[in-house]
Protein backbone atom coordinates (compact mmCIF):
# COMPACT_ATOMS: atom_id res chain seq x y z
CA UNK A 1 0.00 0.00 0.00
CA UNK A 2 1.42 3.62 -0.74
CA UNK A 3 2.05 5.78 1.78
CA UNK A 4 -0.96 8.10 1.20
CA UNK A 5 -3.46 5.57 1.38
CA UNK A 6 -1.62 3.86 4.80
CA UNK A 7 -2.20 7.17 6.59
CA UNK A 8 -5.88 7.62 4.69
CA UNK A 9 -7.12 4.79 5.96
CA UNK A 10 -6.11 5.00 9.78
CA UNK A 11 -7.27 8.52 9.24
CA UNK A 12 -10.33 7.20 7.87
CA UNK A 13 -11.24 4.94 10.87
CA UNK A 14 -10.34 7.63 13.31
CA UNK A 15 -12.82 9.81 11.77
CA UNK A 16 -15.31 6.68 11.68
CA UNK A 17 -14.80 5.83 15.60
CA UNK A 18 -15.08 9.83 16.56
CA UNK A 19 -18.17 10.11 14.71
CA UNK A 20 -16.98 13.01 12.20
CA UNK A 21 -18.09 13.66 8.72
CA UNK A 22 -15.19 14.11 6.32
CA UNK A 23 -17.22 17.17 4.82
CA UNK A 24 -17.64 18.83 7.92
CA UNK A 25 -14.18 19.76 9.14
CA UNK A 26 -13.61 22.66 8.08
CA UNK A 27 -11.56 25.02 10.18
CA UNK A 28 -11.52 28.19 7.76
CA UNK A 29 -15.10 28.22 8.73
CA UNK A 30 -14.77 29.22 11.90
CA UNK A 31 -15.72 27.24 15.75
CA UNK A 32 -19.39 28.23 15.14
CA UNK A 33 -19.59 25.94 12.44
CA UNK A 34 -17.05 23.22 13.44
CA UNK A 35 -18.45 23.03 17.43
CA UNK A 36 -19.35 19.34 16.90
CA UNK A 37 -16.24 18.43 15.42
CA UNK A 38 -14.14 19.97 18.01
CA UNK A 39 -16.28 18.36 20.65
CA UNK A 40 -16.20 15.32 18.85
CA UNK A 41 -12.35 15.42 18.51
CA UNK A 42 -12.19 15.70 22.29
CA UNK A 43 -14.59 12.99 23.10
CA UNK A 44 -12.62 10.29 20.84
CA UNK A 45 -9.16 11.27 22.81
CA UNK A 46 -11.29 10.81 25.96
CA UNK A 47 -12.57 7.01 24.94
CA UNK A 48 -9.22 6.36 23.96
CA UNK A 49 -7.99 7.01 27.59
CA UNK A 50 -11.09 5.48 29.40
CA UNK A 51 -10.97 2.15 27.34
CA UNK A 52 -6.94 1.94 27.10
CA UNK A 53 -5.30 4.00 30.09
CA UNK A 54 -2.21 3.16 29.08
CA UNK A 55 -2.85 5.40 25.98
CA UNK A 56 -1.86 8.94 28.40
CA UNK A 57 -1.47 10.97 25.62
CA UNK A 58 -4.97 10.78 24.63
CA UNK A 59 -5.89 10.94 28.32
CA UNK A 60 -4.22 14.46 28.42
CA UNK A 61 -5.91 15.59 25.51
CA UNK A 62 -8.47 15.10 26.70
CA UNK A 63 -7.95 16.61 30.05
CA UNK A 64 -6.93 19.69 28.10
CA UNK A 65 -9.21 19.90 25.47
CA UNK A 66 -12.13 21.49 27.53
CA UNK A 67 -9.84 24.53 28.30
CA UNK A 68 -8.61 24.96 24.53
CA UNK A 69 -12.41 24.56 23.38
CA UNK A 70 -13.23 27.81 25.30
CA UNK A 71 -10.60 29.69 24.05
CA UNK A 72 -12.12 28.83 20.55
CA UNK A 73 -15.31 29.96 21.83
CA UNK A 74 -14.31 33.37 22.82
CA UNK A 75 -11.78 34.13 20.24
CA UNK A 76 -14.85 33.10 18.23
CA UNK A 77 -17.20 35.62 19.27
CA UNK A 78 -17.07 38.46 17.04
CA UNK A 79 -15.44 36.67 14.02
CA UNK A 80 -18.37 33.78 13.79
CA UNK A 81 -20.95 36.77 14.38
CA UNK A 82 -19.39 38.22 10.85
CA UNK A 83 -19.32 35.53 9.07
CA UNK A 84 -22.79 35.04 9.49
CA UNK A 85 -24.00 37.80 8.69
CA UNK A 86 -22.05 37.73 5.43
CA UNK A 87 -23.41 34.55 4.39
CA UNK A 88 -26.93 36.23 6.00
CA UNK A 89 -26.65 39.08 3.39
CA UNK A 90 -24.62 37.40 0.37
CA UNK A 91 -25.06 34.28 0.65
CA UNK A 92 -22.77 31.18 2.06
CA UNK A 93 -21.11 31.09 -0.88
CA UNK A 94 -19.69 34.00 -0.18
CA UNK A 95 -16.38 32.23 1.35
CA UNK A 96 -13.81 34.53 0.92
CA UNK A 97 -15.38 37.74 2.04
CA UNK A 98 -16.72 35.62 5.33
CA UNK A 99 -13.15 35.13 6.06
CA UNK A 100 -12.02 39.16 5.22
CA UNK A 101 -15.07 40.32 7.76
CA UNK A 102 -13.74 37.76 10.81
CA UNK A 103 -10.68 40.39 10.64
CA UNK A 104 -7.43 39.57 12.39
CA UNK A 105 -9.79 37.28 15.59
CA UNK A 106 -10.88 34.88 13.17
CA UNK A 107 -7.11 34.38 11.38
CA UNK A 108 -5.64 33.40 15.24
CA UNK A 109 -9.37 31.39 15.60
CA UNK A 110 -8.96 29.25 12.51
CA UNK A 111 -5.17 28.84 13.37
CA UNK A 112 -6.36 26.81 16.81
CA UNK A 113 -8.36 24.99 14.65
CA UNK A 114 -6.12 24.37 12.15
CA UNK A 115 -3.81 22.84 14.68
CA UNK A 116 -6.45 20.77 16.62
CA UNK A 117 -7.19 18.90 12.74
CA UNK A 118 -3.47 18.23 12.16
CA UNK A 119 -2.75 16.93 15.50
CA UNK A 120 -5.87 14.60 15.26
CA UNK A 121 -4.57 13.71 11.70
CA UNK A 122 -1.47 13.09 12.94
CA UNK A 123 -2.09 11.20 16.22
CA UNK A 124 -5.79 9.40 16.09
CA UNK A 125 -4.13 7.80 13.02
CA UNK A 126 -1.41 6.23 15.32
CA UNK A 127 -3.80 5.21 17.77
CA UNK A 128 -5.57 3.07 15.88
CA UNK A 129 -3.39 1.74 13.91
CA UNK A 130 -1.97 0.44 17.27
CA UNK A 131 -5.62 -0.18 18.56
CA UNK A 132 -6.70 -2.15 16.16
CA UNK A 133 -2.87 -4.45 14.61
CA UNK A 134 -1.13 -3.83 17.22
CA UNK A 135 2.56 -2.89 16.83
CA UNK A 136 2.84 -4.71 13.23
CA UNK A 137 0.61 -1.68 11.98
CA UNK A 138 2.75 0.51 13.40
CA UNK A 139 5.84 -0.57 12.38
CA UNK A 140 3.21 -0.71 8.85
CA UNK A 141 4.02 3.00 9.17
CA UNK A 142 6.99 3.19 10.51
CA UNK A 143 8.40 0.95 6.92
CA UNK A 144 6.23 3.16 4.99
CA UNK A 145 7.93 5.92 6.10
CA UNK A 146 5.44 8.24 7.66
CA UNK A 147 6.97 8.09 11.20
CA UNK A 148 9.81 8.23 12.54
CA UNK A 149 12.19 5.78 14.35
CA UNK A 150 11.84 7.55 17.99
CA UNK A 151 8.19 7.54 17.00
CA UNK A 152 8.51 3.79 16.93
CA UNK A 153 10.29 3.25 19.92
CA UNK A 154 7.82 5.57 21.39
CA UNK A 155 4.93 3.29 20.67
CA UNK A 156 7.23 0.34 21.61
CA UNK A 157 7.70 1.52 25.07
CA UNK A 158 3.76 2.23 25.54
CA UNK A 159 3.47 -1.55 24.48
CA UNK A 160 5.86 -3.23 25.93
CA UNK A 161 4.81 -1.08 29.26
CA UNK A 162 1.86 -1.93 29.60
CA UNK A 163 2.16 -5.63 29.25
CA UNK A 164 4.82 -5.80 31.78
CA UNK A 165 3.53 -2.96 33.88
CA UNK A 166 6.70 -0.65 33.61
CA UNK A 167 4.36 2.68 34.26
CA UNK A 168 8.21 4.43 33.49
CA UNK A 169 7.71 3.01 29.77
CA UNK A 170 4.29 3.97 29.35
CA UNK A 171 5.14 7.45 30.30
CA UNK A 172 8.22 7.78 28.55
CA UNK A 173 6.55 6.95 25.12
CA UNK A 174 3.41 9.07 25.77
CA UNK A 175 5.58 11.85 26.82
CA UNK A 176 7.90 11.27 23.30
CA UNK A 177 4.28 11.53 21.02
CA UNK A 178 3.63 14.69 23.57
CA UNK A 179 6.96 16.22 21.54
CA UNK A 180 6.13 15.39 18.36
CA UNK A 181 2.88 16.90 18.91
CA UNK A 182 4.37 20.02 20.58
CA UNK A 183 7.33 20.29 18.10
CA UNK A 184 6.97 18.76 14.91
CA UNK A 185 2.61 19.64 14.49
CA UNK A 186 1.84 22.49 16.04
CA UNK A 187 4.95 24.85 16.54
CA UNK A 188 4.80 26.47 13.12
CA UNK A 189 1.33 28.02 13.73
CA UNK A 190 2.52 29.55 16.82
CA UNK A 191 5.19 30.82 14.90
CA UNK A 192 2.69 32.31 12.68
CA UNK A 193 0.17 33.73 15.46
CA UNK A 194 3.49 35.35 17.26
CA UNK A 195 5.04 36.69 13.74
CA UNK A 196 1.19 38.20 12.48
CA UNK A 197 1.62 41.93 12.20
CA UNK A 198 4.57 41.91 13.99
CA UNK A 199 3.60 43.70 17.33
CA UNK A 200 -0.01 42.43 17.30
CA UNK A 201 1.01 38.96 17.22
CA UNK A 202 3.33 39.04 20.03
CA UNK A 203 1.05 41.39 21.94
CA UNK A 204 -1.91 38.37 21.73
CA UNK A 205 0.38 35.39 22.13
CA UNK A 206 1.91 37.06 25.70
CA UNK A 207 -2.01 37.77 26.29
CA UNK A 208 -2.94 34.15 25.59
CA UNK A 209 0.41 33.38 28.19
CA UNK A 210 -1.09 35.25 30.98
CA UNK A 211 -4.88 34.12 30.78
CA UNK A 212 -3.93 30.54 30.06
CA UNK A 213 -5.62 27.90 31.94
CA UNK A 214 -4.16 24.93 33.84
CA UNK A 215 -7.05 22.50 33.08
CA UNK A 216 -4.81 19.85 35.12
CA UNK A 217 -5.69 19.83 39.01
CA UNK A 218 -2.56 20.72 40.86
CA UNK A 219 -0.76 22.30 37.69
CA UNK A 220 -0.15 25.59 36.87
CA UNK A 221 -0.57 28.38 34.86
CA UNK A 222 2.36 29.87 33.36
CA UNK A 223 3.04 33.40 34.92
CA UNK A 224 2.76 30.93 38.17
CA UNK A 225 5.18 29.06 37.52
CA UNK A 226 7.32 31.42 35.46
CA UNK A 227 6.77 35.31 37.19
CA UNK A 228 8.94 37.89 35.87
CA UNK A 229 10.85 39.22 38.17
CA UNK A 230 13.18 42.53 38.56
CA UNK A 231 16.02 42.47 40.55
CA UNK A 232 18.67 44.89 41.65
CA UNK A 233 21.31 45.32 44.26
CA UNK A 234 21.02 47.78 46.76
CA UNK A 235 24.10 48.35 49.15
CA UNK A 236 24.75 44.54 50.58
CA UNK A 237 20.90 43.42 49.51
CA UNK A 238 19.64 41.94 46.98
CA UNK A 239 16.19 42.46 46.34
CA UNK A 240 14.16 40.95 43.82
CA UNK A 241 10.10 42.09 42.85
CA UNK A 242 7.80 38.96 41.52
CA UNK A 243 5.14 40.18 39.41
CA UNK A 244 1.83 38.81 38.49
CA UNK A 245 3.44 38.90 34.47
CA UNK A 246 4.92 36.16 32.34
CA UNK A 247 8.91 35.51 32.20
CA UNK A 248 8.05 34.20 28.33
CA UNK A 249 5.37 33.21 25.79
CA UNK A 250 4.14 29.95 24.98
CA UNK A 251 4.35 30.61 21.30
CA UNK A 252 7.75 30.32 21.64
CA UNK A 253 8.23 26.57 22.08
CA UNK A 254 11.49 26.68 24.59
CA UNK A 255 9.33 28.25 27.11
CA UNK A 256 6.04 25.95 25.77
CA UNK A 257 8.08 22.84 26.13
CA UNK A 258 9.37 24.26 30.34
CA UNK A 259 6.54 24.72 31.15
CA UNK A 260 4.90 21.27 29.76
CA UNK A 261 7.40 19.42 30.77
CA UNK A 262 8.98 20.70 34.31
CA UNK A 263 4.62 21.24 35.49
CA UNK A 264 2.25 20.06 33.60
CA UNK A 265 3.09 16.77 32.49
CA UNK A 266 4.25 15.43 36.16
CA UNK A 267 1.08 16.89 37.47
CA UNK A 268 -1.25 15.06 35.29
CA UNK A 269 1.32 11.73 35.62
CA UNK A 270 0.74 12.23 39.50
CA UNK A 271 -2.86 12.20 39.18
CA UNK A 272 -3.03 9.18 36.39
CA UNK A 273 -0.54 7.01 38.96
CA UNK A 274 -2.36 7.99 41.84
CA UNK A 275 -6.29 8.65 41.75
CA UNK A 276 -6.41 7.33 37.94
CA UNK A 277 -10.59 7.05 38.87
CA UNK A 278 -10.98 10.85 39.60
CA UNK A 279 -9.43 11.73 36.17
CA UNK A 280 -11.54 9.16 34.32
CA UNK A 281 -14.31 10.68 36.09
CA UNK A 282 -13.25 14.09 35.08
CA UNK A 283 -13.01 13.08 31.36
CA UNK A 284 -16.38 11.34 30.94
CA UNK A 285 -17.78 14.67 31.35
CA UNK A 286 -19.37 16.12 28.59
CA UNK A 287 -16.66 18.33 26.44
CA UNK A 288 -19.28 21.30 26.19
CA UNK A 289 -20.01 21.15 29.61
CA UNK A 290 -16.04 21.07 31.26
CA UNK A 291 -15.16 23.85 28.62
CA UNK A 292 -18.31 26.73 30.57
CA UNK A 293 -15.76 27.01 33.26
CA UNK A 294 -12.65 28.08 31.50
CA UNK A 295 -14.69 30.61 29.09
CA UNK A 296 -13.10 33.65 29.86
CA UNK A 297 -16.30 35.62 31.40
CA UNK A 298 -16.49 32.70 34.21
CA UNK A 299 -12.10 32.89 35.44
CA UNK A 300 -12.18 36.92 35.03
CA UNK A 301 -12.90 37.36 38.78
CA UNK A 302 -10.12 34.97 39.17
CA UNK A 303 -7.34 36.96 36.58
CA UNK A 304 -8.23 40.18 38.44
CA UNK A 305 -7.62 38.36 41.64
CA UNK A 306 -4.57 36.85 40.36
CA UNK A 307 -2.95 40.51 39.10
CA UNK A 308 -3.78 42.02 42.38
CA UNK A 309 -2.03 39.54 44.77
CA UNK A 310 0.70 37.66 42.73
CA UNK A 311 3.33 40.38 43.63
CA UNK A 312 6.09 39.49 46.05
CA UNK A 313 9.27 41.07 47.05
CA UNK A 314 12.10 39.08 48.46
CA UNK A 315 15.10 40.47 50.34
CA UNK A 316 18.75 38.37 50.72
CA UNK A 317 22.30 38.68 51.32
CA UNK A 318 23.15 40.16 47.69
CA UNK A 319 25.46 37.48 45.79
CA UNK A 320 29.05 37.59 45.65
CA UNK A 321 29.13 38.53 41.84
CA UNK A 322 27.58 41.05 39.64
CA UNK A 323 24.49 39.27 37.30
CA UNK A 324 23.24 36.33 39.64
CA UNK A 325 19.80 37.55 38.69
CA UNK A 326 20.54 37.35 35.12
CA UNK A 327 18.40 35.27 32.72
CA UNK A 328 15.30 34.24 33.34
CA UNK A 329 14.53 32.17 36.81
CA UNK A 330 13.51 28.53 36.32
CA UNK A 331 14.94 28.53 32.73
CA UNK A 332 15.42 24.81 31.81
CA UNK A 333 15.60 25.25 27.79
CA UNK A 334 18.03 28.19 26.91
CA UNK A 335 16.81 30.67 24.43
CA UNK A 336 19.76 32.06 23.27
CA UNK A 337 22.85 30.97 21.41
CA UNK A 338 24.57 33.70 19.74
CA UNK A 339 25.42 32.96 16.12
CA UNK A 340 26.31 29.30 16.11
CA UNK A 341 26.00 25.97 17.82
CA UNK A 342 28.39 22.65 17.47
CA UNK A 343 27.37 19.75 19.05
CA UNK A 344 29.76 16.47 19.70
CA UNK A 345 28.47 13.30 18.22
CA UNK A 346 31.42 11.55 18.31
CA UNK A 347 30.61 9.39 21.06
CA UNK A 348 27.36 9.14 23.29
CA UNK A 349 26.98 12.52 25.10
CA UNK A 350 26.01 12.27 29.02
CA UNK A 351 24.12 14.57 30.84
CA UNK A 352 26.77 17.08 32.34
CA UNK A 353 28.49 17.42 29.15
CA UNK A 354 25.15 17.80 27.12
CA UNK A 355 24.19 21.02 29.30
CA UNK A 356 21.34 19.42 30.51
CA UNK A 357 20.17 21.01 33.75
CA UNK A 358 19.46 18.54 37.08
CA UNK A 359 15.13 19.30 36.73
CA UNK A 360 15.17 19.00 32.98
CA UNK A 361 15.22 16.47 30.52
CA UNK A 362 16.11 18.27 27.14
CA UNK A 363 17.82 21.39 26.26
CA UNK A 364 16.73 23.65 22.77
CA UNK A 365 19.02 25.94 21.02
CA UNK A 366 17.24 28.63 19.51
CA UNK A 367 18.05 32.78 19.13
CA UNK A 368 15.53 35.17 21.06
CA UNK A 369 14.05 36.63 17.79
CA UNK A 370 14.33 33.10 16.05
CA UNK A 371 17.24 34.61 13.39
CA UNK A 372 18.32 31.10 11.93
CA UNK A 373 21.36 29.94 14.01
CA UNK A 374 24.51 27.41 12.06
CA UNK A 375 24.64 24.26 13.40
CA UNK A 376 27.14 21.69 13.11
CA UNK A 377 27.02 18.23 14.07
CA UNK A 378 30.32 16.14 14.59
CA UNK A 379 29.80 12.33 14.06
CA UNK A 380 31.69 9.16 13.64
CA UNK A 381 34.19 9.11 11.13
CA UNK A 382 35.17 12.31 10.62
CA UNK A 383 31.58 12.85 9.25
CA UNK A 384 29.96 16.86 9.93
CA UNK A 385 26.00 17.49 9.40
CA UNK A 386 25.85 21.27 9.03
CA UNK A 387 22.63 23.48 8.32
CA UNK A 388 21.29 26.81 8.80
CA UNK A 389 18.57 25.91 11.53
CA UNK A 390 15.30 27.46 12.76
CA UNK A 391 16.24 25.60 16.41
CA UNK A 392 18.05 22.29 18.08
CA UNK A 393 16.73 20.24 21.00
CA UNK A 394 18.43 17.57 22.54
CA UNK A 395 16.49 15.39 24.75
CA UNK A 396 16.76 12.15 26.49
CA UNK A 397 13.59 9.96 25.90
CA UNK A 398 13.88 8.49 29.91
CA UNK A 399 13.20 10.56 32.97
CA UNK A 400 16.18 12.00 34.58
CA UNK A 401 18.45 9.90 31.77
CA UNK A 402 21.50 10.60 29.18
CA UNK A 403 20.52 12.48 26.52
CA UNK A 404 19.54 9.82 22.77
CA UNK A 405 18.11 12.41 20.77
CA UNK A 406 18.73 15.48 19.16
CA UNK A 407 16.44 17.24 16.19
CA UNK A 408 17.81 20.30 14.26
CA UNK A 409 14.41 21.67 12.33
CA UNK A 410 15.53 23.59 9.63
CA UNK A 411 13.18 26.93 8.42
CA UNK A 412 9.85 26.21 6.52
CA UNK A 413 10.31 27.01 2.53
CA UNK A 414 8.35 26.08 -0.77
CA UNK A 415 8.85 22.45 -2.81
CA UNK A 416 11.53 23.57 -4.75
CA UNK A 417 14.13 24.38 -1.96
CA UNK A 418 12.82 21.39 0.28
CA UNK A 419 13.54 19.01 -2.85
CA UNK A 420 16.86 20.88 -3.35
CA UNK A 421 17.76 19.76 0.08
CA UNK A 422 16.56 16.39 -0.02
CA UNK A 423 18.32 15.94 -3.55
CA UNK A 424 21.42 17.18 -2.13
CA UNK A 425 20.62 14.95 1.26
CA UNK A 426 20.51 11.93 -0.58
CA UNK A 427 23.73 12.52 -2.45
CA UNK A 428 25.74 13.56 0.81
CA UNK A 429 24.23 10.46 2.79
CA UNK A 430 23.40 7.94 0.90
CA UNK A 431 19.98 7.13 0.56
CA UNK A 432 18.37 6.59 -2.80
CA UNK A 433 18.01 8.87 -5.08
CA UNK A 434 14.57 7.28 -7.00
CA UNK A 435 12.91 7.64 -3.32
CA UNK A 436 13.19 11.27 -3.44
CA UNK A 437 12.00 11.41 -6.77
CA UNK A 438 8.97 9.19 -5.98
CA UNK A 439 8.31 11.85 -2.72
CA UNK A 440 8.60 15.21 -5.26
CA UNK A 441 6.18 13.63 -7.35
CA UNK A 442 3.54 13.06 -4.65
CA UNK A 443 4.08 16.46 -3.40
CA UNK A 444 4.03 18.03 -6.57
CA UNK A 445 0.57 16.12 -7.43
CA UNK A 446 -2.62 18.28 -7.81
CA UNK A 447 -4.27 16.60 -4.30
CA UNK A 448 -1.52 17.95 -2.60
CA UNK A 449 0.00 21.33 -4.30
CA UNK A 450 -1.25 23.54 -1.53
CA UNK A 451 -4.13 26.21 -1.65
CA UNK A 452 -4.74 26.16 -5.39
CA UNK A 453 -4.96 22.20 -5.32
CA UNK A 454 -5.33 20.46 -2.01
CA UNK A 455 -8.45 20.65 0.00
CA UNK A 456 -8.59 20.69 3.98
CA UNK A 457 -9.99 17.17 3.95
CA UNK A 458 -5.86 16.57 3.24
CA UNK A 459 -3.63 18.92 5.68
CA UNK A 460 -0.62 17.34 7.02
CA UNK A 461 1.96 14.33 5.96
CA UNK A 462 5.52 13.37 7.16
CA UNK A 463 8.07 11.41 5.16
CA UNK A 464 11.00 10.23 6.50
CA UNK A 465 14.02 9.61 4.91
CA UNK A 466 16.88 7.06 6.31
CA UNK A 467 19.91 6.99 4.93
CA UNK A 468 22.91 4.09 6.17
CA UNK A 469 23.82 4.27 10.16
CA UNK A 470 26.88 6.52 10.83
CA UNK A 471 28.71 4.80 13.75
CA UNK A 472 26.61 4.44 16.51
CA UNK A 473 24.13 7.48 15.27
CA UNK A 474 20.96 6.65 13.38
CA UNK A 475 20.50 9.33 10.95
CA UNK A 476 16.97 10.42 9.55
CA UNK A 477 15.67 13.65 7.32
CA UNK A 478 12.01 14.18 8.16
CA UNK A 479 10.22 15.98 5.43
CA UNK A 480 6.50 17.63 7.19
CA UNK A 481 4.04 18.89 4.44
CA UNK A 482 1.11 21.01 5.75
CA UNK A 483 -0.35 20.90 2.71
CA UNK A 484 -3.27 24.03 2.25
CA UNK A 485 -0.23 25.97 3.21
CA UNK A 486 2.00 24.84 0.58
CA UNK A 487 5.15 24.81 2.92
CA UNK A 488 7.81 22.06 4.09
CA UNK A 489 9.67 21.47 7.29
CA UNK A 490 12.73 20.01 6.63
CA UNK A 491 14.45 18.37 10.14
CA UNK A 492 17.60 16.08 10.86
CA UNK A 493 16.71 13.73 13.38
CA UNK A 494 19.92 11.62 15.32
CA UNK A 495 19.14 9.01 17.68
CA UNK A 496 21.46 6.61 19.44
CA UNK A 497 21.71 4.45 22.57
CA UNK A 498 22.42 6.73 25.55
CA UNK A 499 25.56 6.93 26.96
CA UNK A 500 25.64 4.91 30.77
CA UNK A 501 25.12 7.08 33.75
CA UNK A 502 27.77 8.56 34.93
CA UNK A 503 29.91 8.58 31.91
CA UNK A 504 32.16 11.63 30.50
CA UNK A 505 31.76 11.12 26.63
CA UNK A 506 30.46 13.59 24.32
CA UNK A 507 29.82 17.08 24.33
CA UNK A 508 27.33 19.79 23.04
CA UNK A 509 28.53 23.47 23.04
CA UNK A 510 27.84 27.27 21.74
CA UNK A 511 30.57 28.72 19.23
């Protein structure tokens, strides 16, 4: 079976088991008309989680869901009420000037919805290909070439955890189709809302930072966990003023990724592992119905609240050298690099030479106004990947482990330059040449050309491209189409066998 028709089928049954008409998702067209879909998209996750709860990805969708589903609903407001009054005066065929009269809340409305149809495109299809063959189907994929090989091991932790009961390996491979979710899906659009007319777009993303929602019990928000805070030194004291603001903005996926992983993934772990009944309880709740109490009307008593009192001032002995309260508290993901990054594949990295902080689990290289950085990549044999990069992340796929992954994403661009680079890719490392042919010519077919020639029934596809082993370093190019968009998002992926604990080998460093 071609790779098109793999994912079209899983996508297919997905649809089928969520109850959603291929005609009717249409995110362009605004939450008003798509309500039942995103409900519906919410409820599937949900009897995914109450039927399998090994399947904690779905389980946290649809813990989160609720809260994103109100934020729909109010960024929906005054967009969805144009829109209908277009089609009330011209006509619903009137498509294009609906979308000019929802202005600039309807573009950041139909971006959330874009994103909620390529995640489910992305991830239902997984789950049931696991659901219903088990992990031949995946592995269907994975041979196919629409995953990935950490994607695999991903879904070969989740099995093999939960028929031996290794709740580590469960977690660990939810937590691994979390970041693909989170980095390969979804980060481009909030790229796009923070870059859309320039100060506007950063203006609403830091808005959407402060009123965010912690729809997990016991999590929290992120100008809770993250206040900026001013500091100064005055004589011997140092004194330092929390605020009720944001130190960042979850558009930006370093500080997206903190947050997730350092609060809101442990807190929703804690309260799988240890009341697993009150959060199946919580999730058999109607979508419509959890989503009333994060609508913005209902938490503004509690935002007002929350900008009155969340000021502190702490006093201490002032530190011993000028800038200790440089940088941005809690940081676990630097921002910055500078101009360049080389990282040491050489041998498997470990922990203290990767840069990885003791609370954190991945680091991500990336400039503060996301100016492409040059990254090189030493490997076995005298062997250097180089590229002009968008960002780097190095992660370990095990809590509290040595670091076996690292993904440099390269900047989103048009066919041409993507097949440019996988031309060239295939040349420099060695996989065929007739496979990247075969891939231009599906992208460059009418059902998937972008906005002139695609249709939003057909949104997102990955290919992945796996050229020979280099030493101990599996070596993969990852090609993402979102296809109404017409763009590609070209990334390196290198994955190896971590390093033992305790080990000195490796080393990942700014230039």
């Amino acid at each position: 079976m071609e790779p098109d028709d793999l994912k079209k089928e899983w996508f297919d049954r997905a649809l089928q088991r969520a109850g959603i008409a291929h005609d009717s998702w249409r995110p362009s067209r605004g939450v008003d008309e798509t309500r039942r879909v995103v409900e519906a998209v919410y409820t599937y996750y949900g009897q995914l989680f109450l039927e399998h709860p090994y399947l904690q990805w779905a389980g946290m969708a649809a813990m989160i869901g609720p809260a994103f589903y109100a934020g729909f609903r109010d960024l929906g407001l005054v967009p969805d009420a144009a829109r209908r009054t277009v089609a009330t005066v011209f006509g619903r065929r009137s498509r294009q000037l609906a979308q000019d009269a929802a202005g600039d809340l309807g573009f950041y409305e139909t971006t959330f919805l874009t994103m909620q149809k390529k995640i489910f495109e992305d991830q239902a299809s997984m789950h049931e290909a696991y659901l219903i063959g088990g992990m031949p189907q995946v592995e269907a994929l994975y041979h196919a070439r629409i995953i990935d090989v950490a994607t695999l091991t991903a879904w070969r932790q989740i099995d093999a955890g939960r028929r031996s009961g290794d709740e580590a390996a469960v977690a660990s491979g939810n937590r691994a189709l979390l970041f693909r979710e989170q980095y390969d899906i979804i980060d481009r659009f909030y790229i796009q809302m923070l870059d859309f007319r320039r100060l506007e777009g950063r203006a609403f993303t830091y808005l959407l930072t402060l009123a965010g929602a912690p729809s997990i019990p016991g999590a929290h928000s992120y100008p809770e966990r993250y206040p900026l805070k001013f500091a100064r030194r005055l004589w011997r004291a140092a004194i330092s003023t929390r605020t009720p603001l944001a130190d960042g903005n979850i558009a930006i996926f370093a500080d997206r990724w903190k947050l997730i992983d350092a609060d809101t993934l442990p807190r929703y772990l804690a309260l799988v592992l240890g009341d697993l009944g009150e959060v199946q309880e919580e999730v058999r709740k109607p979508v419509a119905q959890r989503m009333r109490r994060y609508r913005l009307l209902a938490r503004a008593p509690q935002l007002a609240l929350g900008a009155l009192t969340h000021w502190g001032v702490d006093i201490s002995a002032a530190p011993g050298r000028p800038g200790a309260f440089a940088g941005r508290p809690g940081t676990t993901s630097p921002a910055g690099t500078g101009g360049s990054i080389a990282i040491d594949l050489t041998r498997p990295p470990t922990r203290e030479v990767a840069g990885l902080a003791a609370d954190t689990d991945s680091r991500v290289w990336m400039n503060p106004g996301r100016e492409p950085i040059d990254v090189a990549v030493s490997l076995p044999g005298s062997r250097t990947y180089r590229a002009r990069a968008a960002m780097a992340v190095l992660l370990s796929s095990t809590r509290a482990g040595n670091p076996d992954r690292l993904t440099v994403r390269l900047p989103s661009s048009g066919l041409d330059a993507a097949w440019q680079l996988i031309a060239g890719y295939a040349a420099e490392w060695g996989f065929p040449s007739e496979e990247a042919a075969r891939w231009r010519a599906r992208a460059d077919s009418p059902a998937s050309s972008g906005p002139g020639g695609g249709t939003e029934l057909e949104t997102y596809s990955t290919h992945v491209f796996t050229p020979d082993d280099v030493g101990f370093v599996h070596l993969e190019f990852q090609v993402s189409h979102h296809i109404p968009e017409g763009e590609f998002v070209i990334a390196a992926l290198f994955s190896w066998r971590a390093a033992s604990q305790g080990g000195t080998s490796g080393s990942a460093k700014n230039s």
